[in-house]
PDB file of N, CA and C in Angstrom:
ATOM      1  N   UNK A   1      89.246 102.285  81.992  1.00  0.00           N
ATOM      2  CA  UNK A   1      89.734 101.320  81.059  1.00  0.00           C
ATOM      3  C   UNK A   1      88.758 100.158  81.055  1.00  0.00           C
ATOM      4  N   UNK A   2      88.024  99.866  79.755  1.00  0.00           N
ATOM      5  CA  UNK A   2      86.922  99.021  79.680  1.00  0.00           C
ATOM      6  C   UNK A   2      87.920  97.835  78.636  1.00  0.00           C
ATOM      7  N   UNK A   3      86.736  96.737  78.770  1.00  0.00           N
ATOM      8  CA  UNK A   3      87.225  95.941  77.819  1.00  0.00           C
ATOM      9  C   UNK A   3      86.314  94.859  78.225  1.00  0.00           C
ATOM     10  N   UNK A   4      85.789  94.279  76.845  1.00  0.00           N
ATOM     11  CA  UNK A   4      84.851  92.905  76.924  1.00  0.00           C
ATOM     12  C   UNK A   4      85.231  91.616  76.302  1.00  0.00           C
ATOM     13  N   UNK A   5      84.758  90.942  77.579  1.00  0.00           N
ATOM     14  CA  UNK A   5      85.869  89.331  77.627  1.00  0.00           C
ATOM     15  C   UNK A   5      84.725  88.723  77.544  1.00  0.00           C
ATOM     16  N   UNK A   6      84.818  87.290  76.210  1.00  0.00           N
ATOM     17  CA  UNK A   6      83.818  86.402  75.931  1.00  0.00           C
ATOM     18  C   UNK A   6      84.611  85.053  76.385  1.00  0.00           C
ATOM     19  N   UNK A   7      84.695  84.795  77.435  1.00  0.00           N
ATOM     20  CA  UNK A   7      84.732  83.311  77.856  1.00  0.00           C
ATOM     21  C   UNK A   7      84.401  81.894  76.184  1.00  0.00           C
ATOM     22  N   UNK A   8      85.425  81.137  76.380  1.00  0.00           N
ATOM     23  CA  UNK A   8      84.748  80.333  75.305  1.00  0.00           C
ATOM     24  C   UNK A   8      83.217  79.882  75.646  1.00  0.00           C
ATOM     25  N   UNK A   9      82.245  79.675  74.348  1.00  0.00           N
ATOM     26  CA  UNK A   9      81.082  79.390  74.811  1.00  0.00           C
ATOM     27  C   UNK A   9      79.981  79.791  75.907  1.00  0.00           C
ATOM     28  N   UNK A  10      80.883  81.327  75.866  1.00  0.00           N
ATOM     29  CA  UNK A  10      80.122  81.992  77.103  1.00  0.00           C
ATOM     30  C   UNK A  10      79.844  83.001  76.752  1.00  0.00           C
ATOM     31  N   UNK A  11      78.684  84.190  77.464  1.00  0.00           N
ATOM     32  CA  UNK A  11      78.423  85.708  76.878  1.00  0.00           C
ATOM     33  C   UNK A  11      79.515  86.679  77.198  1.00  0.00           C
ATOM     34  N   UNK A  12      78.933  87.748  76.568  1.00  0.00           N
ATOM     35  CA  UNK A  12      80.318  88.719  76.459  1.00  0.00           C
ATOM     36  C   UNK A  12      80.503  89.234  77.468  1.00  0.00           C
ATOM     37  N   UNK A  13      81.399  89.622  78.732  1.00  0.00           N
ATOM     38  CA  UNK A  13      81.108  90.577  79.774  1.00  0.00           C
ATOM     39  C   UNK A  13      81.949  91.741  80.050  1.00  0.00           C
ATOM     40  N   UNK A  14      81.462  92.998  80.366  1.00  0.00           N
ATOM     41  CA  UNK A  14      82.109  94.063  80.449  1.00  0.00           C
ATOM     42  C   UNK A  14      83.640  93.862  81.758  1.00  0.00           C
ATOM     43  N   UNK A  15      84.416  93.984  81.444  1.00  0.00           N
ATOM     44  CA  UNK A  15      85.418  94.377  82.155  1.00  0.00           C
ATOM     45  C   UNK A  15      86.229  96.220  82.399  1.00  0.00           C
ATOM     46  N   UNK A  16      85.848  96.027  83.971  1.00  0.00           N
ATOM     47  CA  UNK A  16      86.217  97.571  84.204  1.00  0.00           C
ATOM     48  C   UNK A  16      87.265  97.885  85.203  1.00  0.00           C
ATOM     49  N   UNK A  17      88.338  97.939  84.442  1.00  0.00           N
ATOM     50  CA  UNK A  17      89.799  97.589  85.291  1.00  0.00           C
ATOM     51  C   UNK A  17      89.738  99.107  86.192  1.00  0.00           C
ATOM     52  N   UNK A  18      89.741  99.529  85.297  1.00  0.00           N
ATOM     53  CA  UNK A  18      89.991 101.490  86.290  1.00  0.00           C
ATOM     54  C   UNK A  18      88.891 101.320  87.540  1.00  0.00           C
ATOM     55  N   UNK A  19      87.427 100.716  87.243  1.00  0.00           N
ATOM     56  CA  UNK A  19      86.902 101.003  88.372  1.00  0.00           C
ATOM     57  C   UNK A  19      87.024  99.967  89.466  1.00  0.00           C
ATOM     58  N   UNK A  20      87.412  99.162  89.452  1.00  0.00           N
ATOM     59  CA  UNK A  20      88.071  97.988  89.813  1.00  0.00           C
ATOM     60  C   UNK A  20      89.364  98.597  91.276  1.00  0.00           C
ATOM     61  N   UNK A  21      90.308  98.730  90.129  1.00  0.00           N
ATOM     62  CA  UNK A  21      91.675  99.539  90.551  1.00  0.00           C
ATOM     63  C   UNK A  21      91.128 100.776  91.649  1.00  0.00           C
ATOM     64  N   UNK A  22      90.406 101.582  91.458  1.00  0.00           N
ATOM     65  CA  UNK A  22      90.031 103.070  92.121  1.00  0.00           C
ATOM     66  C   UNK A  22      88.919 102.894  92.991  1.00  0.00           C
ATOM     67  N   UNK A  23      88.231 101.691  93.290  1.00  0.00           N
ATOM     68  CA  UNK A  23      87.069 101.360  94.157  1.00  0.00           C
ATOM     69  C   UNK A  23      87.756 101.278  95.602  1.00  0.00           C
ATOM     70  N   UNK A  24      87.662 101.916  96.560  1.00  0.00           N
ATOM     71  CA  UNK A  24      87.486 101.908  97.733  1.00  0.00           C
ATOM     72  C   UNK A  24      86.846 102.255  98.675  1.00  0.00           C
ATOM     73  N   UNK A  25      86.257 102.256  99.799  1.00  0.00           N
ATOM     74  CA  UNK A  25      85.277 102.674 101.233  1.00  0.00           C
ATOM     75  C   UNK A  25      85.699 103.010 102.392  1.00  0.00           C
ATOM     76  N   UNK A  26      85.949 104.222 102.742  1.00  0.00           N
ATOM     77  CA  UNK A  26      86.441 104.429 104.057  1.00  0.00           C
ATOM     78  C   UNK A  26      85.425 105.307 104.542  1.00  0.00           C
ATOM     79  N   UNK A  27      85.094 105.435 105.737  1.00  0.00           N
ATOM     80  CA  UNK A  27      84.416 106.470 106.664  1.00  0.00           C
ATOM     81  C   UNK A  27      85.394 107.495 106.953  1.00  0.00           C
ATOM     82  N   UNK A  28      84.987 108.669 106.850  1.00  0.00           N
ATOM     83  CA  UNK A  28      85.617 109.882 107.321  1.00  0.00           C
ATOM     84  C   UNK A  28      84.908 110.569 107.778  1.00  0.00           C
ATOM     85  N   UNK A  29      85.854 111.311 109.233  1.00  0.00           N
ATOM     86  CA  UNK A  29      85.216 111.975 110.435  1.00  0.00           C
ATOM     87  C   UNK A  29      84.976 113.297 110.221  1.00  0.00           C
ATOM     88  N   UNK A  30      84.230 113.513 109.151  1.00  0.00           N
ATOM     89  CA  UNK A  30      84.306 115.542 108.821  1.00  0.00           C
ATOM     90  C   UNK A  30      83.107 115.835 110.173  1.00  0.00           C
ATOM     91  N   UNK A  31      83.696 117.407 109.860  1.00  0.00           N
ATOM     92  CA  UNK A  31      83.595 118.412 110.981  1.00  0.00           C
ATOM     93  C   UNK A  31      82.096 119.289 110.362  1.00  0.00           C
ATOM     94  N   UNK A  32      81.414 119.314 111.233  1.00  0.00           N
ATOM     95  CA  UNK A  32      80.102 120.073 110.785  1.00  0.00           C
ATOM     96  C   UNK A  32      80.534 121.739 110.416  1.00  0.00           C
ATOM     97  N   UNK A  33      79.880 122.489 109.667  1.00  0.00           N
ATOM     98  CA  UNK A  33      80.076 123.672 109.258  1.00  0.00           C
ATOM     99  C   UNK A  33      81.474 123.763 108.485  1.00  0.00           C
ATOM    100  N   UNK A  34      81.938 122.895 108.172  1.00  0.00           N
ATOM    101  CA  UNK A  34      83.750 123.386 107.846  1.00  0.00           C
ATOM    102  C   UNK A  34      84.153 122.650 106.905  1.00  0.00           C
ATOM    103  N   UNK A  35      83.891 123.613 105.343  1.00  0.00           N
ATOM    104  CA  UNK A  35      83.992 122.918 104.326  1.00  0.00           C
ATOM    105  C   UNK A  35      85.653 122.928 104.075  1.00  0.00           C
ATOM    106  N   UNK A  36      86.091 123.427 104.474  1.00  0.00           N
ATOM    107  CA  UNK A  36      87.291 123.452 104.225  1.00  0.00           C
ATOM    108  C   UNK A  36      88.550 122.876 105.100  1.00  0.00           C
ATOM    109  N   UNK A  37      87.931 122.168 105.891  1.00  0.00           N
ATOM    110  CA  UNK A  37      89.031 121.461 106.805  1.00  0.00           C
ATOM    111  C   UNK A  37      88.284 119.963 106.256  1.00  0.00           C
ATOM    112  N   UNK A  38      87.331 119.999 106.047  1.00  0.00           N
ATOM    113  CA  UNK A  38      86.773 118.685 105.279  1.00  0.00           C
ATOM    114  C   UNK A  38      87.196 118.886 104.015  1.00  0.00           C
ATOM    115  N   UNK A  39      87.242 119.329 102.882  1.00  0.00           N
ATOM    116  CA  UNK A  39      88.413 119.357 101.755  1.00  0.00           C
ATOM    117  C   UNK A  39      89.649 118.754 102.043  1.00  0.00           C
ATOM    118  N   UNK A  40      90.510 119.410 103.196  1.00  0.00           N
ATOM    119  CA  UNK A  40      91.670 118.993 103.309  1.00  0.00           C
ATOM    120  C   UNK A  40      91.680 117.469 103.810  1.00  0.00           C
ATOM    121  N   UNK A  41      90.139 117.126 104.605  1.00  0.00           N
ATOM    122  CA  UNK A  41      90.216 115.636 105.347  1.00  0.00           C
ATOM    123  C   UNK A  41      90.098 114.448 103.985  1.00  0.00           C
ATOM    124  N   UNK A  42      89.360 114.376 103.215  1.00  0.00           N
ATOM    125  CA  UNK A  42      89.080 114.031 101.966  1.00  0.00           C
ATOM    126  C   UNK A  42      90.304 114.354 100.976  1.00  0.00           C
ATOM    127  N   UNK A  43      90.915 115.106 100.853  1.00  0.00           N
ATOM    128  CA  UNK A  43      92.345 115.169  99.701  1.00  0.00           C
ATOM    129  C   UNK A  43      93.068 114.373 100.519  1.00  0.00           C
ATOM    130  N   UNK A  44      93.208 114.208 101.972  1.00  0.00           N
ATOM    131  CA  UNK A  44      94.781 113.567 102.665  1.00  0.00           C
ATOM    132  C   UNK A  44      94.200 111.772 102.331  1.00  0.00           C
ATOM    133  N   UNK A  45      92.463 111.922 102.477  1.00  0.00           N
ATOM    134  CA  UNK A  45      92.306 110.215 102.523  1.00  0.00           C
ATOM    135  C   UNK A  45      92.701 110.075 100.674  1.00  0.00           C
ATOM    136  N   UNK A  46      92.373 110.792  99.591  1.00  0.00           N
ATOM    137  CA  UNK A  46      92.833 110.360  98.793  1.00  0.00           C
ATOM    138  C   UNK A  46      93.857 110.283  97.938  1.00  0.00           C
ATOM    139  N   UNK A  47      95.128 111.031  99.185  1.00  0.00           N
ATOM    140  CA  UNK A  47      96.422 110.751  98.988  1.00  0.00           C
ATOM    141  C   UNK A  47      97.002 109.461  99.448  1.00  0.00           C
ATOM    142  N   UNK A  48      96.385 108.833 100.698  1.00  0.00           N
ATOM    143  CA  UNK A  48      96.814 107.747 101.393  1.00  0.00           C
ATOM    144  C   UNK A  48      96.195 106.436 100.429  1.00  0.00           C
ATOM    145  N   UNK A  49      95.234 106.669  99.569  1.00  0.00           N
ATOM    146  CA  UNK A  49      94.937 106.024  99.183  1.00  0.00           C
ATOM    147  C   UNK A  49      95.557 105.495  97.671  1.00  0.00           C
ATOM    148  N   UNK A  50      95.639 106.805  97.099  1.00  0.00           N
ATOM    149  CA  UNK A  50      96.931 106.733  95.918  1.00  0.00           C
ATOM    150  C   UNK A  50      97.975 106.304  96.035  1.00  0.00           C
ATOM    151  N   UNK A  51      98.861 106.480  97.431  1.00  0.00           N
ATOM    152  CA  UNK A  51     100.141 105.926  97.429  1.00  0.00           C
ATOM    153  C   UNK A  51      99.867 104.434  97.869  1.00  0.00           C
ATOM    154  N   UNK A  52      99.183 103.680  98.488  1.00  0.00           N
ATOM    155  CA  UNK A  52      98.494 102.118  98.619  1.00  0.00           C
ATOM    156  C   UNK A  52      98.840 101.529  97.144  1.00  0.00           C
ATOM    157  N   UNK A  53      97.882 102.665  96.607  1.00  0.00           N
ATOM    158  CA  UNK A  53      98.063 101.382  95.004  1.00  0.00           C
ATOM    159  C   UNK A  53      98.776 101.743  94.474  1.00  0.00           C
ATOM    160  N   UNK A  54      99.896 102.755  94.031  1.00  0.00           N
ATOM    161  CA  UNK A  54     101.016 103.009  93.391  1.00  0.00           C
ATOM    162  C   UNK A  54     102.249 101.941  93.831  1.00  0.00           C
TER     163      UNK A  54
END
C-alpha cells in the first residue's frame, strides 16, 4: 500500500505503509543440511510474527 504525501510547501514523498507494517529482523538458528526443519523454523517465526501485528 503506497501513497504520496506533499507536505505544504514541501516535495512529494513516497509513503509505504505495507512495508512499513511487514518490516521486521530476527536471527534464526537454522540447522545445516536440513531444508526442511528450516522451512518449518522460518514459517513458526512468521507466524509469531503475524499474530504481534494482528
Amino acid at each position: 500500500m503506497k501513497a504520496k504525501v506533499k507536505p505544504e510547501g514541501e516535495k512529494t514523498e513516497d509513503l509505504d505503509l505495507l512495508e512499513d507494517f511487514l518490516s521486521t529482523k530476527e536471527v534464526l538458528q537454522l540447522q545445516d543440511n536440513n531444508p526442511e526443519e528450516n522451512y518449518r523454523i522460518k514459517l513458526a517465526a512468521l507466524r509469531e510474527k503475524m499474530r504481534e501485528r494482528l
